[in-house]
N, C-alpha and C. Protein backbone atom coordinates (compact mmCIF):
# COMPACT_ATOMS: atom_id res chain seq x y z
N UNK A 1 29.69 -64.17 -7.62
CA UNK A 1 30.72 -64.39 -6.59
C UNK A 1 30.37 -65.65 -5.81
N UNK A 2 31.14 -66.64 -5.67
CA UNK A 2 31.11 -67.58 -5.06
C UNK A 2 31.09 -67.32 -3.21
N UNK A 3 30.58 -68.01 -2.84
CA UNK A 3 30.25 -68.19 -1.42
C UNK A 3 31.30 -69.27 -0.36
N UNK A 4 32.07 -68.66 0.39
CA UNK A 4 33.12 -69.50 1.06
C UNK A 4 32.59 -70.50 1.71
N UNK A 5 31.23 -70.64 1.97
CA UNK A 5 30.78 -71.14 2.82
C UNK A 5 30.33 -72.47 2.19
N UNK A 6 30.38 -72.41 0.87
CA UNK A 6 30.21 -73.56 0.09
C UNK A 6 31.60 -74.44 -0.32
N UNK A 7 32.90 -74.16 0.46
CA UNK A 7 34.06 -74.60 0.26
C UNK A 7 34.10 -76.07 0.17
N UNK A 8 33.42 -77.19 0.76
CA UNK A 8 33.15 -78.02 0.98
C UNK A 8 32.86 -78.59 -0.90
N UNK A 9 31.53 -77.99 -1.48
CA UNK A 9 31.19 -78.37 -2.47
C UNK A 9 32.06 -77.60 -3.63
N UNK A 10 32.80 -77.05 -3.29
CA UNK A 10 34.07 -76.27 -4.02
C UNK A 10 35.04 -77.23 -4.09
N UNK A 11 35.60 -77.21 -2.94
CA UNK A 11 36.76 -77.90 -3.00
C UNK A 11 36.82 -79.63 -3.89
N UNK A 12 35.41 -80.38 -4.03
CA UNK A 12 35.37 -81.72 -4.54
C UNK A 12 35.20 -81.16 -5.99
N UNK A 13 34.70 -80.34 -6.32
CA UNK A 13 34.32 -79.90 -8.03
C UNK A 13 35.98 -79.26 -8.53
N UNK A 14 36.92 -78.69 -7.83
CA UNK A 14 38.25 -78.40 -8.21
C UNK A 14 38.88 -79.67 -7.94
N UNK A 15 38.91 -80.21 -7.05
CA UNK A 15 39.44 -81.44 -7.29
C UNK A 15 39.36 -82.10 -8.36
N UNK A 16 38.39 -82.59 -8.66
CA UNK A 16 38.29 -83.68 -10.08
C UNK A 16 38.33 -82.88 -11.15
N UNK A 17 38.50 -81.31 -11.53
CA UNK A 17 38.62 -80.60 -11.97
C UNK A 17 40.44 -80.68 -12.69
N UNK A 18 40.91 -80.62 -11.08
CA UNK A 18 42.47 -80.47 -11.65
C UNK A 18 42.85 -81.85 -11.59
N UNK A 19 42.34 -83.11 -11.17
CA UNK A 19 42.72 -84.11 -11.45
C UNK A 19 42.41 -84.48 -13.44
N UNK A 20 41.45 -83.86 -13.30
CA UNK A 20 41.41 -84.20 -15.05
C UNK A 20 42.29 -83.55 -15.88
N UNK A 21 42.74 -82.23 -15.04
CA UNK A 21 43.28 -81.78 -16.10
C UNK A 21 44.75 -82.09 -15.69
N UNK A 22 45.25 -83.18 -14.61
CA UNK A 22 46.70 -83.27 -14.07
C UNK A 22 47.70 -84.58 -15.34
N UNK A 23 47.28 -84.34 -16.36
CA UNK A 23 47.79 -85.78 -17.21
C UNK A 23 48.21 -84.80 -18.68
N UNK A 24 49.32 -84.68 -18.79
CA UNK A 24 49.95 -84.51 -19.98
C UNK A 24 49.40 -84.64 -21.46
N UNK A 25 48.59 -85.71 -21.42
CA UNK A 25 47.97 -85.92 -22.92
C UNK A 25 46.35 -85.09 -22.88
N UNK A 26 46.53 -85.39 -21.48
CA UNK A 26 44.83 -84.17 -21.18
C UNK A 26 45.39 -82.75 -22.00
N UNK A 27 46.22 -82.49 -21.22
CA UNK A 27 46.53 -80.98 -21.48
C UNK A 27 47.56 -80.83 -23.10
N UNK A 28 47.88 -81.56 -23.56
CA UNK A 28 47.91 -81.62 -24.80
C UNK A 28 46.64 -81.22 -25.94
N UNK A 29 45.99 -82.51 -25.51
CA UNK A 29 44.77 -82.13 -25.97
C UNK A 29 43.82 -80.73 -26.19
N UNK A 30 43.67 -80.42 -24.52
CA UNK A 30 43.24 -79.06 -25.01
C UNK A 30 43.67 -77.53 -25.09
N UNK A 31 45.09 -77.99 -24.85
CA UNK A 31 46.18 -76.49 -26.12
C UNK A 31 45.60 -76.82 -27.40
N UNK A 32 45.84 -78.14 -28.13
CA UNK A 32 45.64 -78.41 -29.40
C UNK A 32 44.50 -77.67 -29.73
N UNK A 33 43.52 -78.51 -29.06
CA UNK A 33 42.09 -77.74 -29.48
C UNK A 33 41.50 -75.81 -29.02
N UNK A 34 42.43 -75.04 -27.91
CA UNK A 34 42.20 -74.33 -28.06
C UNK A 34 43.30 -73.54 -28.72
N UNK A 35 44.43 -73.77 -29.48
CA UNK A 35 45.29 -73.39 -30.36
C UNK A 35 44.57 -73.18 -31.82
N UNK A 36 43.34 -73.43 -32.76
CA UNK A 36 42.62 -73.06 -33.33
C UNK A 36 42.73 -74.27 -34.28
N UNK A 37 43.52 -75.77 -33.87
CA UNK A 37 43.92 -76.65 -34.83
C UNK A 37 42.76 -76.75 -35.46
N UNK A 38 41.84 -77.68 -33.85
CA UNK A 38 40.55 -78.14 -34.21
C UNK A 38 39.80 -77.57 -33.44
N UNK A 39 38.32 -78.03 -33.63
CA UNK A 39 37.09 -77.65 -32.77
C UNK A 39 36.05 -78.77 -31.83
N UNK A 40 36.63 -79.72 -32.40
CA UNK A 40 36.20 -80.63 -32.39
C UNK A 40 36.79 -82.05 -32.59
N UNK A 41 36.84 -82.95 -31.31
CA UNK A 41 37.41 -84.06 -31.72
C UNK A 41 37.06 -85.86 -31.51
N UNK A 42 37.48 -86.32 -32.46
CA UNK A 42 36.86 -87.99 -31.91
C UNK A 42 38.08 -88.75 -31.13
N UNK A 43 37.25 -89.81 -31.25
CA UNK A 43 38.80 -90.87 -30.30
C UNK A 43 40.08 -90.97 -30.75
N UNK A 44 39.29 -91.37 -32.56
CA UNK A 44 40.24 -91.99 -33.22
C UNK A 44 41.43 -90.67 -33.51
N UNK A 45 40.52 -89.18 -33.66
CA UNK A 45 41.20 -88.30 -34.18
C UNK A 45 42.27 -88.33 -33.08
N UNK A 46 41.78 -88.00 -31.54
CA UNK A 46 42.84 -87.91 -30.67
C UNK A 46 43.70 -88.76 -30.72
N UNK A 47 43.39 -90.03 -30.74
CA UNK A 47 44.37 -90.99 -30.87
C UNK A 47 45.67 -91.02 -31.69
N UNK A 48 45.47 -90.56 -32.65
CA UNK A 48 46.06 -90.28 -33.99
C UNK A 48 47.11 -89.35 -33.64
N UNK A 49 46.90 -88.32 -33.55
CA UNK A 49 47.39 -87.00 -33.01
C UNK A 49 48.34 -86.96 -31.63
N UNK A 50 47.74 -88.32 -30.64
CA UNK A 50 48.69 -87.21 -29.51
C UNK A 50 49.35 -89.13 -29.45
N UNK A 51 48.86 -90.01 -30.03
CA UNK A 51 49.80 -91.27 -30.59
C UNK A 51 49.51 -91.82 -29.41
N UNK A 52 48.11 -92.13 -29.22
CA UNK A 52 47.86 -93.40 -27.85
C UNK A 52 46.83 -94.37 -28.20
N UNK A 53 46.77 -95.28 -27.69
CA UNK A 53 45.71 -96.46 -28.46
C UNK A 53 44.26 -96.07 -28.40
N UNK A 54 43.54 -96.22 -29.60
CA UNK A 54 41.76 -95.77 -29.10
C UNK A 54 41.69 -96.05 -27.62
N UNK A 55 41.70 -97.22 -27.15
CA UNK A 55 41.10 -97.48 -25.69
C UNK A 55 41.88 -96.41 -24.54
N UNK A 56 43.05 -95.80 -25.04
CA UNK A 56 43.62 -94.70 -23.93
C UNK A 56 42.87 -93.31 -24.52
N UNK A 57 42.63 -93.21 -25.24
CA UNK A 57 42.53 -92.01 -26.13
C UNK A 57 40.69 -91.62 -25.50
N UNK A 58 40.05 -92.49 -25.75
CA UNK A 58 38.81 -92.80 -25.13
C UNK A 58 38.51 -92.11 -23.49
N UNK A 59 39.66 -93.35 -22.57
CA UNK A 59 39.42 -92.89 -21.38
C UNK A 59 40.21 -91.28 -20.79
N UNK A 60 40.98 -91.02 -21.31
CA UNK A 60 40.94 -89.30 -21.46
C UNK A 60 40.00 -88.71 -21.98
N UNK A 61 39.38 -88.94 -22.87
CA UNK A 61 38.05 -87.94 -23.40
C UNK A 61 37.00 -88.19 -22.30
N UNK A 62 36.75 -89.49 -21.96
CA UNK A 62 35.53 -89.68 -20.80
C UNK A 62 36.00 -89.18 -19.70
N UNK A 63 37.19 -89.04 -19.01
CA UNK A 63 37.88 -88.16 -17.58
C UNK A 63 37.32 -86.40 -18.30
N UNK A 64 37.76 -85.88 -19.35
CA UNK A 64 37.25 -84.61 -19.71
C UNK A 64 36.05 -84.19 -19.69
N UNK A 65 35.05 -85.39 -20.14
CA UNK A 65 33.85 -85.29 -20.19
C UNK A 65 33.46 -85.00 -18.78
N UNK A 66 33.56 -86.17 -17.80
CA UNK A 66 33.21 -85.73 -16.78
C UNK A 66 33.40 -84.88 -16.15
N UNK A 67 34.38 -84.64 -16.42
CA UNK A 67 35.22 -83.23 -15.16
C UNK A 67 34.29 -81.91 -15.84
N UNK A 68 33.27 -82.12 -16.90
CA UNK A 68 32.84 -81.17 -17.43
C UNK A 68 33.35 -80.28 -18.55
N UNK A 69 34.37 -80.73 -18.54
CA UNK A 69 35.20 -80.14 -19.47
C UNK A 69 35.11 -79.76 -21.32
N UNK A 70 34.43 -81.10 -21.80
CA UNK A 70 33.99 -81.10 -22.85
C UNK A 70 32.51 -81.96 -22.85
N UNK A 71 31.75 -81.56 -23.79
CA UNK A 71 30.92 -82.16 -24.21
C UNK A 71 30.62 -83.18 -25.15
N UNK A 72 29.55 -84.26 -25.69
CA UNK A 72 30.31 -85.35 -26.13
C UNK A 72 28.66 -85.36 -27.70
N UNK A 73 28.94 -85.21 -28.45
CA UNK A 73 27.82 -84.95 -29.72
C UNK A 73 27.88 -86.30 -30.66
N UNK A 74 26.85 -87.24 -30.18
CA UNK A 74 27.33 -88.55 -31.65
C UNK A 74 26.59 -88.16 -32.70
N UNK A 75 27.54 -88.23 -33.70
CA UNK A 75 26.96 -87.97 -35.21
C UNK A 75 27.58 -89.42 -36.10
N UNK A 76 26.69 -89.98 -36.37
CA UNK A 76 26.95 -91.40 -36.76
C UNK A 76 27.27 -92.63 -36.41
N UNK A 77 28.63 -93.00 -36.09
CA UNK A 77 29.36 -93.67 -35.69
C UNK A 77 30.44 -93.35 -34.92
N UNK A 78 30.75 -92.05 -34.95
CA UNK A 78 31.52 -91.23 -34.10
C UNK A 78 31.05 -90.70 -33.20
N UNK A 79 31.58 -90.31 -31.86
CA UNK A 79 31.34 -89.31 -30.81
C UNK A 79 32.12 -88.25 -31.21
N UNK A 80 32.31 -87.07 -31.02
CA UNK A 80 32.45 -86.06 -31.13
C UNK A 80 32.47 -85.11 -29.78
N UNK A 81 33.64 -84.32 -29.35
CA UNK A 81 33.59 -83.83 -28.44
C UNK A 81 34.01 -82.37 -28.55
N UNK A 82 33.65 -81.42 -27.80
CA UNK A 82 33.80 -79.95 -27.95
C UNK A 82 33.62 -79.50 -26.48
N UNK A 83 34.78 -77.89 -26.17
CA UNK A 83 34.58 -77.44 -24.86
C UNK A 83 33.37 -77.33 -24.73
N UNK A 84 32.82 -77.32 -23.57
CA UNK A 84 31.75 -77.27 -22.59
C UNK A 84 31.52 -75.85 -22.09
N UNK A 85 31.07 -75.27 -23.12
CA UNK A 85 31.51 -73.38 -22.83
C UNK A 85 30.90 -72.91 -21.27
N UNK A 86 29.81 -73.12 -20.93
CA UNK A 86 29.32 -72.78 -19.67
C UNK A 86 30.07 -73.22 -18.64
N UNK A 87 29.90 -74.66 -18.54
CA UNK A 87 30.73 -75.20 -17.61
C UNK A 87 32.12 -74.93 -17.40
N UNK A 88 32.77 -74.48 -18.41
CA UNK A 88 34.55 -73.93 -18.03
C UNK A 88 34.46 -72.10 -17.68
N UNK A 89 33.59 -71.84 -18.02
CA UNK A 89 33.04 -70.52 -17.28
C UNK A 89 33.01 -70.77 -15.67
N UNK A 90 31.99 -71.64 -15.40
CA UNK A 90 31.78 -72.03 -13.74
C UNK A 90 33.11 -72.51 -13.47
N UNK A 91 33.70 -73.04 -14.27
CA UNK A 91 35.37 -73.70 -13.42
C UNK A 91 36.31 -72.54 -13.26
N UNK A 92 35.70 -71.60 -14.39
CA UNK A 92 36.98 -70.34 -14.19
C UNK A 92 36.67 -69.31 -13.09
N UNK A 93 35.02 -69.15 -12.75
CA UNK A 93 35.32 -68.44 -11.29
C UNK A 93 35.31 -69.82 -9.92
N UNK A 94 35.69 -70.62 -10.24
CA UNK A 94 35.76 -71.44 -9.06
C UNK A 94 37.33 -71.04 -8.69
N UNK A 95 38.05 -71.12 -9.87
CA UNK A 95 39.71 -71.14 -9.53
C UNK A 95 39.99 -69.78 -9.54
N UNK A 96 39.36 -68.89 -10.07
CA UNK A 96 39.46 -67.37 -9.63
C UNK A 96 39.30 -66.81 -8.22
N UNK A 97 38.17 -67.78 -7.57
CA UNK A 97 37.67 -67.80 -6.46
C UNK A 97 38.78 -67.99 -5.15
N UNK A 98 39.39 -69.45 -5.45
CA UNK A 98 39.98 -70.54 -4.78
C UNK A 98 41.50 -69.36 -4.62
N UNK A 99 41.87 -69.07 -6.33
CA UNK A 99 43.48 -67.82 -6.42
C UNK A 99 43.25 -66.54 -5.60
N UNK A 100 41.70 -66.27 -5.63
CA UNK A 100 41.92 -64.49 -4.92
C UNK A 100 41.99 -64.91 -3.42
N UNK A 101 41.66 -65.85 -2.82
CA UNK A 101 41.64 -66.05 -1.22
C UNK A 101 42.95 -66.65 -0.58
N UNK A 102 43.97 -67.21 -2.11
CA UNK A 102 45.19 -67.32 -1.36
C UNK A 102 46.19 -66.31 -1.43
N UNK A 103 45.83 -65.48 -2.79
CA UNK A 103 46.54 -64.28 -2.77
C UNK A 103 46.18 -63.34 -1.83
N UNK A 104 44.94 -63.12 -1.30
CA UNK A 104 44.43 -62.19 -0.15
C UNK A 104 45.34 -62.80 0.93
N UNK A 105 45.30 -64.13 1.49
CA UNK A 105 45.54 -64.64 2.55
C UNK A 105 47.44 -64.25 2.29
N UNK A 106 48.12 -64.01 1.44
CA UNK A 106 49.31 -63.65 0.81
C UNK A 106 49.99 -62.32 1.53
N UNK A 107 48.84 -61.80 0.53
CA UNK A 107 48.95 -60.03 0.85
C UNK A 107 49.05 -59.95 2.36
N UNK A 108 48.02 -60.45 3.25
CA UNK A 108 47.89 -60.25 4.77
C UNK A 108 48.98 -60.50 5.60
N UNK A 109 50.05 -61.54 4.79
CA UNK A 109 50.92 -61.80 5.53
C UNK A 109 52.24 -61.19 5.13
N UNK A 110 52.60 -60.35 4.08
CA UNK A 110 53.80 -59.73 3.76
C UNK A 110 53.49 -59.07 4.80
């Protein structure tokens, strides 16, 4: 259970959280990948797929990366990226956290 008292360091980790995930080709991306297409993806693959130039395709995977979202595995000449299983665990009770205190704060006021 998360601690309210840490709202401060909450609130900046959901932020860049839902800013990464506030972009259409973000969230393309990972329906695709959790739709069972793939497991795993490169630049070029994304690129290909959601039809944006390597250099856009790139800086969406590095916004994911950071936000924690995925992880980034080079095998050759490729990077390779895959969910970040722990870390979207910690993001899912952050926003579980963030939903039960506005639905409480909800309830209190019907």
């Amino acid at each position: 259970m998360l601690n309210p008292e840490h709202c401060c360091d909450l609130s900046e980790e959901l932020e860049e959280l839902f800013k990464a995930l506030g972009n259409i080709n973000r969230l393309l991306l990972i329906y695709r990948m959790t739709s069972g297409e793939i497991e795993k993806i490169s630049v070029t693959e994304m690129a290909h797929m959601i039809g944006l130039t390597q250099p856009a395709a790139s800086q969406h995977l590095k916004i994911l990366k950071t936000a924690n979202i995925l992880n980034a595995e080079k095998k050759g000449n490729y990077i390779y990226y895959t969910f970040n299983h722990s870390a979207m665990i910690n993001h899912k009770k952050k926003i579980d956290f963030l939903f039960g205190c506005v639905l409480s704060k909800c309830e209190k006021n019907e």
